[in-house]
C-alpha atoms as a PDB file:
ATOM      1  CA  UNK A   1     116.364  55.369 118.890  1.00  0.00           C
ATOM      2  CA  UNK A   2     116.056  52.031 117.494  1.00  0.00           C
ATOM      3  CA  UNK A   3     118.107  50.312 114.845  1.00  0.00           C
ATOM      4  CA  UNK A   4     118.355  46.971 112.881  1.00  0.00           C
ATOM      5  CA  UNK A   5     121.619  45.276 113.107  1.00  0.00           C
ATOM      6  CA  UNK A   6     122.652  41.704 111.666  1.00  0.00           C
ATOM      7  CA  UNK A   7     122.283  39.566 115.096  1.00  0.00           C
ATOM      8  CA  UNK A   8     125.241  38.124 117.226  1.00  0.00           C
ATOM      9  CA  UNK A   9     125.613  35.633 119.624  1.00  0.00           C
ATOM     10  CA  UNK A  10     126.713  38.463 121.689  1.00  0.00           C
ATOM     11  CA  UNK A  11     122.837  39.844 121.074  1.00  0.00           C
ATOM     12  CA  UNK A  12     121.559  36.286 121.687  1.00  0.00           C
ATOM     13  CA  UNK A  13     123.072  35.988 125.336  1.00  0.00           C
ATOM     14  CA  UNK A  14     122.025  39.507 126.116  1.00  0.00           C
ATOM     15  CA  UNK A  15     118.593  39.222 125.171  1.00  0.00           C
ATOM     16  CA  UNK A  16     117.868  35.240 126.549  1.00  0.00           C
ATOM     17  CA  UNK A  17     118.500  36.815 130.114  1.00  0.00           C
ATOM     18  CA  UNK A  18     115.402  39.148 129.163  1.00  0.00           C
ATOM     19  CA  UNK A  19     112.750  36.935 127.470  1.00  0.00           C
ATOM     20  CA  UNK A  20     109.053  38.536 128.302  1.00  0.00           C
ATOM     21  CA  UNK A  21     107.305  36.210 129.984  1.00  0.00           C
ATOM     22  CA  UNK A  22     105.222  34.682 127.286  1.00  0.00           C
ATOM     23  CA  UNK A  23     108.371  34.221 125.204  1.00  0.00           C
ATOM     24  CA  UNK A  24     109.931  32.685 128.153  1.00  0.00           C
ATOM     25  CA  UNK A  25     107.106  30.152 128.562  1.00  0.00           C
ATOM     26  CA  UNK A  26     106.618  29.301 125.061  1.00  0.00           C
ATOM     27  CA  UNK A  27     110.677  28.305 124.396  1.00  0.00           C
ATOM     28  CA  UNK A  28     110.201  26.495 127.660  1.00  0.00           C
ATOM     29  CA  UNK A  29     107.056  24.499 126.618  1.00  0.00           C
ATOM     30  CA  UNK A  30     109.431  23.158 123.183  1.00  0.00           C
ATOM     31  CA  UNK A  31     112.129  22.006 125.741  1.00  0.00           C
ATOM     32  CA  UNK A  32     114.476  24.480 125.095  1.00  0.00           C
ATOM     33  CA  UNK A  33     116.311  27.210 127.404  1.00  0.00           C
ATOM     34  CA  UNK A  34     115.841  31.036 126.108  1.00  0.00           C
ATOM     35  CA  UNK A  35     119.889  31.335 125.120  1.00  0.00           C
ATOM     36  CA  UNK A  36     118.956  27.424 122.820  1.00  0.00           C
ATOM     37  CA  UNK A  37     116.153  29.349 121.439  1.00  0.00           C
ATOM     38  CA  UNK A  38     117.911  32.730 120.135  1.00  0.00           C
ATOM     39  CA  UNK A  39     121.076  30.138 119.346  1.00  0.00           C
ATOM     40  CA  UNK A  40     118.470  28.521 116.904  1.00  0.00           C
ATOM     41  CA  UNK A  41     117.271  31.857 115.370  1.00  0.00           C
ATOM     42  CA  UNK A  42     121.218  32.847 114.157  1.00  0.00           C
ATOM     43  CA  UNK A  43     121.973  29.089 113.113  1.00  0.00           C
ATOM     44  CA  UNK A  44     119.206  28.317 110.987  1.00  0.00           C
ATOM     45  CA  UNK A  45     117.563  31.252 109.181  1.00  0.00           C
ATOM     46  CA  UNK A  46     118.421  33.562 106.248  1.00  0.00           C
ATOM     47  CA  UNK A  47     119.663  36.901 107.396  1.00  0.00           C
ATOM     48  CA  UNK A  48     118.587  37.173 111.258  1.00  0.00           C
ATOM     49  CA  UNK A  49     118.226  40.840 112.319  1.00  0.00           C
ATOM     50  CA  UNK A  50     118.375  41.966 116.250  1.00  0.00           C
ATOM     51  CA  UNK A  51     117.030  45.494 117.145  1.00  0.00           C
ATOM     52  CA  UNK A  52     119.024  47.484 119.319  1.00  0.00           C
ATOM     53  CA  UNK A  53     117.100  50.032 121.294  1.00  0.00           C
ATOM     54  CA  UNK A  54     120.204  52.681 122.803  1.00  0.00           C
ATOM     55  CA  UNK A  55     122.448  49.486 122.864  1.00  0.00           C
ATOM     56  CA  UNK A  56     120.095  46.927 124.448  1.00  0.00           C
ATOM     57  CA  UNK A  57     118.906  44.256 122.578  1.00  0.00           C
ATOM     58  CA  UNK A  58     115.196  45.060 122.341  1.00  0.00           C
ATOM     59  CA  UNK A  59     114.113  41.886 119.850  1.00  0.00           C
ATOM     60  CA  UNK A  60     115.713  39.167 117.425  1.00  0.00           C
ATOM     61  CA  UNK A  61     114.032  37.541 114.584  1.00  0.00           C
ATOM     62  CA  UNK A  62     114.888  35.564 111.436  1.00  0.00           C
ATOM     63  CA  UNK A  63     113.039  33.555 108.717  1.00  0.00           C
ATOM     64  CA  UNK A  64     114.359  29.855 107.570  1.00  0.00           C
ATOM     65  CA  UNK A  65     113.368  28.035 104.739  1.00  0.00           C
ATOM     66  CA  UNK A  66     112.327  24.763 104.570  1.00  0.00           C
ATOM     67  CA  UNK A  67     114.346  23.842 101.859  1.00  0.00           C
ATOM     68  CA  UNK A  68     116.791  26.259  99.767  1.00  0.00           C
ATOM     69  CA  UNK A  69     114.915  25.065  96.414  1.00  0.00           C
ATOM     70  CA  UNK A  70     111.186  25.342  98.030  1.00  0.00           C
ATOM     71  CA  UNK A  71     109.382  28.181  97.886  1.00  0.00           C
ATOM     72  CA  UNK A  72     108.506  28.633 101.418  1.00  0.00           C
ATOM     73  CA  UNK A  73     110.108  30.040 104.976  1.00  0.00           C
END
């Protein structure tokens, strides 16, 4: 069963050791390692979420605006 948590660092360093492949390559190909990447997506957005799938960490995401009076993210 999968659920929506607010993410941790705790999800972040469980889930950079498990990047798919494409994921992997991509946060390589911006310079950063996959734990930099995740660190980035709890540091800088609104609300990130993780998705826990039986207790793994199955996916993390977040949105960040631009700028807290703009109107985009």
């Amino acid at each position: 069963m999968i659920r929506f948590a607010p993410a941790t660092f705790a999800h972040a360093e469980s889930l950079a050791d498990h990047l798919r492949t494409g994921d992997a390559m991509e946060v390589a190909a911006l310079g950063f390692t996959p734990l930099e990447a995740l660190d980035a997506v709890l540091c800088h957005p609104l609300e990130p979420r993780a998705a826990l799938d039986g207790g793994e960490v199955a996916a993390m995401w977040g949105y960040a605006a631009t700028s807290l009076l703009g109107d985009t993210a």
